[in-house]
N, C-alpha and C. Protein backbone atom coordinates (compact mmCIF):
# COMPACT_ATOMS: atom_id res chain seq x y z
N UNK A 1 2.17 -19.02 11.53
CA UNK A 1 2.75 -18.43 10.35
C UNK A 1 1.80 -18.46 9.15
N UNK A 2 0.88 -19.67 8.92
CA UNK A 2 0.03 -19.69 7.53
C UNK A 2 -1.27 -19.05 8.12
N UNK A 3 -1.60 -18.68 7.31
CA UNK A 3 -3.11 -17.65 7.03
C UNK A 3 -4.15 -18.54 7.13
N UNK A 4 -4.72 -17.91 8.09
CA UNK A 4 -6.03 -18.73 8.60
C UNK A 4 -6.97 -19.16 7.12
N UNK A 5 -7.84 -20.45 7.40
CA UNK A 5 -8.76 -20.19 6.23
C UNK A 5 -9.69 -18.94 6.10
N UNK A 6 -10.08 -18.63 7.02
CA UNK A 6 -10.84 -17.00 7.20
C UNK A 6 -10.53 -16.00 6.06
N UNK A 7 -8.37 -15.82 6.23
CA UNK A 7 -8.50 -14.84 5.95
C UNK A 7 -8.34 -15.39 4.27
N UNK A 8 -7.72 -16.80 4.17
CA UNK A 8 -7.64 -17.05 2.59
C UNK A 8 -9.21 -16.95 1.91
N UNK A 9 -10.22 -17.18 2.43
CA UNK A 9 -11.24 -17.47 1.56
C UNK A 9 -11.74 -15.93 1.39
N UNK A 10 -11.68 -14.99 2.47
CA UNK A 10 -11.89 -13.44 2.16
C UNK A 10 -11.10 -12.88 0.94
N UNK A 11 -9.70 -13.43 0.50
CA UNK A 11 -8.83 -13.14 -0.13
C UNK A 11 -9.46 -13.05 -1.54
N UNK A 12 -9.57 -14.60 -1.59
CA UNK A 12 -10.18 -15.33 -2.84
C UNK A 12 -11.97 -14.77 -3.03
N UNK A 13 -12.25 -14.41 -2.16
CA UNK A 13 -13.75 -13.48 -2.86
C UNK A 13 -13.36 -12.45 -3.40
N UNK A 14 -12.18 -11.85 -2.99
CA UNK A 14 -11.91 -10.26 -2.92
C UNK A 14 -11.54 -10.28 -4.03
N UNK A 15 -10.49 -11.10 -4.47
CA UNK A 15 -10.08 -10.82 -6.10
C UNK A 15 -10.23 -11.93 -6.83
N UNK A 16 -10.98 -13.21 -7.03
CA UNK A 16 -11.08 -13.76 -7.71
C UNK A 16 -12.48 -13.95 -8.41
N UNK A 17 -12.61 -14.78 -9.19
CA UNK A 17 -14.26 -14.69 -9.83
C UNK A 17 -15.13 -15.33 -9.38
N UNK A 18 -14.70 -16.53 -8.50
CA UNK A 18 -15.79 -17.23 -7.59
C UNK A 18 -14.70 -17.71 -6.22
N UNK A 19 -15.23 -18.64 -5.29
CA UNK A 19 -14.88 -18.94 -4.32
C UNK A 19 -13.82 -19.85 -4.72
N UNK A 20 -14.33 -20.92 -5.56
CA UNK A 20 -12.93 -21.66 -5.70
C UNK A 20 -11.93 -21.00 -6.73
N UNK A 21 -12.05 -19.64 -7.30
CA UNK A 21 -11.00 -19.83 -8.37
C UNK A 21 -9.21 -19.01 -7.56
N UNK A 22 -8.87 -20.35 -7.42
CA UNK A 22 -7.37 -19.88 -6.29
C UNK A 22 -6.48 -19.96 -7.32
N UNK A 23 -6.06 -20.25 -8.27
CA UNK A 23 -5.21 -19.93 -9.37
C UNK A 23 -5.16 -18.66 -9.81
N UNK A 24 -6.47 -18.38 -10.11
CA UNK A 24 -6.09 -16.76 -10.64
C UNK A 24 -4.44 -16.02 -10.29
N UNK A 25 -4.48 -15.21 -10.76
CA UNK A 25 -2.98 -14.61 -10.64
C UNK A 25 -3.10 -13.49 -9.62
N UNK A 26 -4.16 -12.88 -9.65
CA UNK A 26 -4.44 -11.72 -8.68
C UNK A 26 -4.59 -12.35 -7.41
N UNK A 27 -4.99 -13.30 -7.39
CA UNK A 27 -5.79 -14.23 -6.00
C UNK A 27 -4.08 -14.76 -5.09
N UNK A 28 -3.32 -15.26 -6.40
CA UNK A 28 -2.02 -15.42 -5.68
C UNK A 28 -1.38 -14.07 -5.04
N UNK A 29 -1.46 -13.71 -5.98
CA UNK A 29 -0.41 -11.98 -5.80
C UNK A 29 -1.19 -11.63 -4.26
N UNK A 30 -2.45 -11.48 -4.46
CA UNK A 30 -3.08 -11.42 -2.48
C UNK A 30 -2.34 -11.45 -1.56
N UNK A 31 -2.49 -13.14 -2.05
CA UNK A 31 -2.49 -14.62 -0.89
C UNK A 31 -0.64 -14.26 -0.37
N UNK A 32 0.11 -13.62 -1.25
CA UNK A 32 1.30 -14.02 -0.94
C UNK A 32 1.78 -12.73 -0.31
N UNK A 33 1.04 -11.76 -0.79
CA UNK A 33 0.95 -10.07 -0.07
C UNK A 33 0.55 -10.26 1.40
N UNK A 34 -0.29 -11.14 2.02
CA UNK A 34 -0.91 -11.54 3.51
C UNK A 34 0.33 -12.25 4.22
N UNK A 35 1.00 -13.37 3.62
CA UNK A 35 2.08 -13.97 4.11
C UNK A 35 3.41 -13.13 4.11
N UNK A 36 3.48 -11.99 2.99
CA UNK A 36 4.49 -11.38 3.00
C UNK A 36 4.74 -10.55 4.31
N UNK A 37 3.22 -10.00 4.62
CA UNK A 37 2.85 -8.63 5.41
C UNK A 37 2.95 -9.74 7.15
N UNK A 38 2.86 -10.87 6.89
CA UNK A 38 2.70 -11.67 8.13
C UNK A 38 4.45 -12.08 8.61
N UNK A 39 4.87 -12.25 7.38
CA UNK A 39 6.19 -13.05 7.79
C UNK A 39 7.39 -11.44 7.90
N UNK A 40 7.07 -10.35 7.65
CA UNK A 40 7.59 -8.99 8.26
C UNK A 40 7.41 -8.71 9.57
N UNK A 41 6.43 -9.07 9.79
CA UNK A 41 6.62 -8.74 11.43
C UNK A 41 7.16 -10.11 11.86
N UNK A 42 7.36 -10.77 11.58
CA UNK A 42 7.68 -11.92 12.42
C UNK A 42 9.20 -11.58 12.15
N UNK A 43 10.31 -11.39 11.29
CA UNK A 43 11.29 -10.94 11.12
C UNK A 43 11.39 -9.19 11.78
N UNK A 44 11.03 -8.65 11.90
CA UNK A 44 11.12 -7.66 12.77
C UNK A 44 11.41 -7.84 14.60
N UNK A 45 10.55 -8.82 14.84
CA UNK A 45 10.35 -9.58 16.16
C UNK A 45 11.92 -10.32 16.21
N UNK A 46 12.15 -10.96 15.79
CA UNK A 46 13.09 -11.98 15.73
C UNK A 46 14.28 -11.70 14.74
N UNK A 47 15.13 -10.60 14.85
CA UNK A 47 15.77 -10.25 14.05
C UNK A 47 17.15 -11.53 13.71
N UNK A 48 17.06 -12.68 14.45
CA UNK A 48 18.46 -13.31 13.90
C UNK A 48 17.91 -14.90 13.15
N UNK A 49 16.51 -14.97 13.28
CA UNK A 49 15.15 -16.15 12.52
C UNK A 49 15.94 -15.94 10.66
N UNK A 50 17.15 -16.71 10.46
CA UNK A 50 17.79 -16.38 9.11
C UNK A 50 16.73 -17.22 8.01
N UNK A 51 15.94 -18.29 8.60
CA UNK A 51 15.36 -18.97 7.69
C UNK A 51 14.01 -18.71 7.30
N UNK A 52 13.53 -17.25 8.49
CA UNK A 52 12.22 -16.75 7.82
C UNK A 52 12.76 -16.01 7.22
N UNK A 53 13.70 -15.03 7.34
CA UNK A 53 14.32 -14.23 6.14
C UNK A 53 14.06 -14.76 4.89
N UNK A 54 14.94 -16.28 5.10
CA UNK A 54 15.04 -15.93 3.77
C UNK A 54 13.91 -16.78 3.11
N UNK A 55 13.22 -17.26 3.74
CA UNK A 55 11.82 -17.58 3.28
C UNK A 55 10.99 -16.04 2.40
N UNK A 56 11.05 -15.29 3.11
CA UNK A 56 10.12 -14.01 2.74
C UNK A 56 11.32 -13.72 1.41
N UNK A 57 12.41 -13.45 1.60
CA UNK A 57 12.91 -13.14 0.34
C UNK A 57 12.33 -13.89 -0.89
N UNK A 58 12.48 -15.60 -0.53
CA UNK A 58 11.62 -16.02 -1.68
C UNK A 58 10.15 -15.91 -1.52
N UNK A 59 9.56 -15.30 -0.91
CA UNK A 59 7.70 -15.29 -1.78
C UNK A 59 8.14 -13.76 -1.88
N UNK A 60 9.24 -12.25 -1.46
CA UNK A 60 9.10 -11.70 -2.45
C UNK A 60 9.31 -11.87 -4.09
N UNK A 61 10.28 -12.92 -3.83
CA UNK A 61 10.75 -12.85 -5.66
C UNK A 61 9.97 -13.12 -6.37
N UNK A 62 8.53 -14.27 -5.49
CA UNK A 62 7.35 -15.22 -6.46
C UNK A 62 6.33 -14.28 -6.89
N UNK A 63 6.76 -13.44 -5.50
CA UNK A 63 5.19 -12.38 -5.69
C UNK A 63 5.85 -11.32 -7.16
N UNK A 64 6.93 -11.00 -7.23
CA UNK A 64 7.21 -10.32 -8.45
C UNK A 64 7.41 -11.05 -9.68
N UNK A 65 7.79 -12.33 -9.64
CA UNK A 65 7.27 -12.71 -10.85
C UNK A 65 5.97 -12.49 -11.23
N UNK A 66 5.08 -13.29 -10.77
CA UNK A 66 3.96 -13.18 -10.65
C UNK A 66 3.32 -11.67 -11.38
N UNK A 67 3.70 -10.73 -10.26
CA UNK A 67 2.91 -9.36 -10.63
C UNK A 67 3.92 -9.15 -12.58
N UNK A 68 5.24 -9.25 -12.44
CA UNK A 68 5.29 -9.14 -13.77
C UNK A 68 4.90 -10.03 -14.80
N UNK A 69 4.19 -11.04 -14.90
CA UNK A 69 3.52 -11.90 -15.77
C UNK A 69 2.07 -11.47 -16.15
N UNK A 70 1.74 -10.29 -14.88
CA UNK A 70 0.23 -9.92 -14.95
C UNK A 70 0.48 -8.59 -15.56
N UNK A 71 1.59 -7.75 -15.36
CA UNK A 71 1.82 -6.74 -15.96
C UNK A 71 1.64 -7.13 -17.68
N UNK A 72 2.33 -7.95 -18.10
CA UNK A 72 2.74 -8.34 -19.35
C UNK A 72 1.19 -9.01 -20.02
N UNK A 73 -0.03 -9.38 -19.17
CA UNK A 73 -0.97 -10.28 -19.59
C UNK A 73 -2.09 -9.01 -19.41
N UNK A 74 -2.31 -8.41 -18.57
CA UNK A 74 -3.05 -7.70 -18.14
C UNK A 74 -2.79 -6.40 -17.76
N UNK A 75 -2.54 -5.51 -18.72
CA UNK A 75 -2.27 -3.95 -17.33
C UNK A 75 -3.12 -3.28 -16.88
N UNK A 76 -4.43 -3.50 -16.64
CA UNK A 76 -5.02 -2.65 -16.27
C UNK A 76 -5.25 -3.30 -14.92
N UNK A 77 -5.42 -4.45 -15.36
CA UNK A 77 -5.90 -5.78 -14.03
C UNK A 77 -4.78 -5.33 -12.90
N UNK A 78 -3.54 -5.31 -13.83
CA UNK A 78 -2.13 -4.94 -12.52
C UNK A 78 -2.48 -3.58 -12.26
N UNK A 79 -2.56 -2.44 -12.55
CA UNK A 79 -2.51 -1.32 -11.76
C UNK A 79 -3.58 -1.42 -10.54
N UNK A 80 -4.40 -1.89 -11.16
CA UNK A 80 -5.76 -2.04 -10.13
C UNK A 80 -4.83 -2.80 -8.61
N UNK A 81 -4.73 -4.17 -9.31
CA UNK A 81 -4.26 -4.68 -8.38
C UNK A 81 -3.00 -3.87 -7.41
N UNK A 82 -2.42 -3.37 -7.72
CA UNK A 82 -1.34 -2.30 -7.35
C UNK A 82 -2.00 -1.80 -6.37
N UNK A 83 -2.81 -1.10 -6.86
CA UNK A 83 -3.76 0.15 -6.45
C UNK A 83 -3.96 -0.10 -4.85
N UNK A 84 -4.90 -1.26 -5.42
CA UNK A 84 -6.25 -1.99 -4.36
C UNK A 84 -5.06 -2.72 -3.51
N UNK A 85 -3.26 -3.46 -3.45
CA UNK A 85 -2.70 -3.56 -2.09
C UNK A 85 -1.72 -2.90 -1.52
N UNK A 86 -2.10 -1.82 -2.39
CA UNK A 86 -1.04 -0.61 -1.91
C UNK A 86 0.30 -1.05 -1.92
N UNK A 87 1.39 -1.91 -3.14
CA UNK A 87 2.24 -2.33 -3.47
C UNK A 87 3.28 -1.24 -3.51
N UNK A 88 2.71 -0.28 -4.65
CA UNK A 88 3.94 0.75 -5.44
C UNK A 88 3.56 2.17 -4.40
N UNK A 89 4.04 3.35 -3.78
CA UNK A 89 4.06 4.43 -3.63
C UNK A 89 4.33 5.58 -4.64
């Protein structure tokens, strides 16, 4: 279920400013977009798994806080970010 280090440290090059910076807000918003996109198929697979449900319900709610704190701090940073994980249609 958790994300290899592989794919976290690709994450954290991809949108953060160095290797260690894992706080960033974009670096979370990622990190939790990979687990989101991981823990969907696993609820697809296993349609009666009520406690990954509702696991994913909560990192969607974190991941939208989140993106709205970056909306409110940053908008250009958020559209990008939008953009670049293909969030909004």
């Amino acid at each position: 279920m958790a994300l290899s280090k592989e794919a976290v440290a690709a994450e954290i090059s991809r949108f953060g400013a160095n290797e260690k910076d894992t706080g960033n807000t974009k670096v979370q918003v990622a990190l939790l977009t990979q687990r989101i996109k991981e823990l969907t198929e696993h609820c697809k697979r296993f349609k009666k798994d009520a406690s990954a449900s509702r696991g994913l319900i909560k990192l969607v709610g974190q991941r939208r806080r989140l993106l709205k704190y970056l909306q409110r701090r940053d908008l250009e940073g958020y559209r990008g970010l939008i953009k670049e994980l293909g969030l909004r249609k």
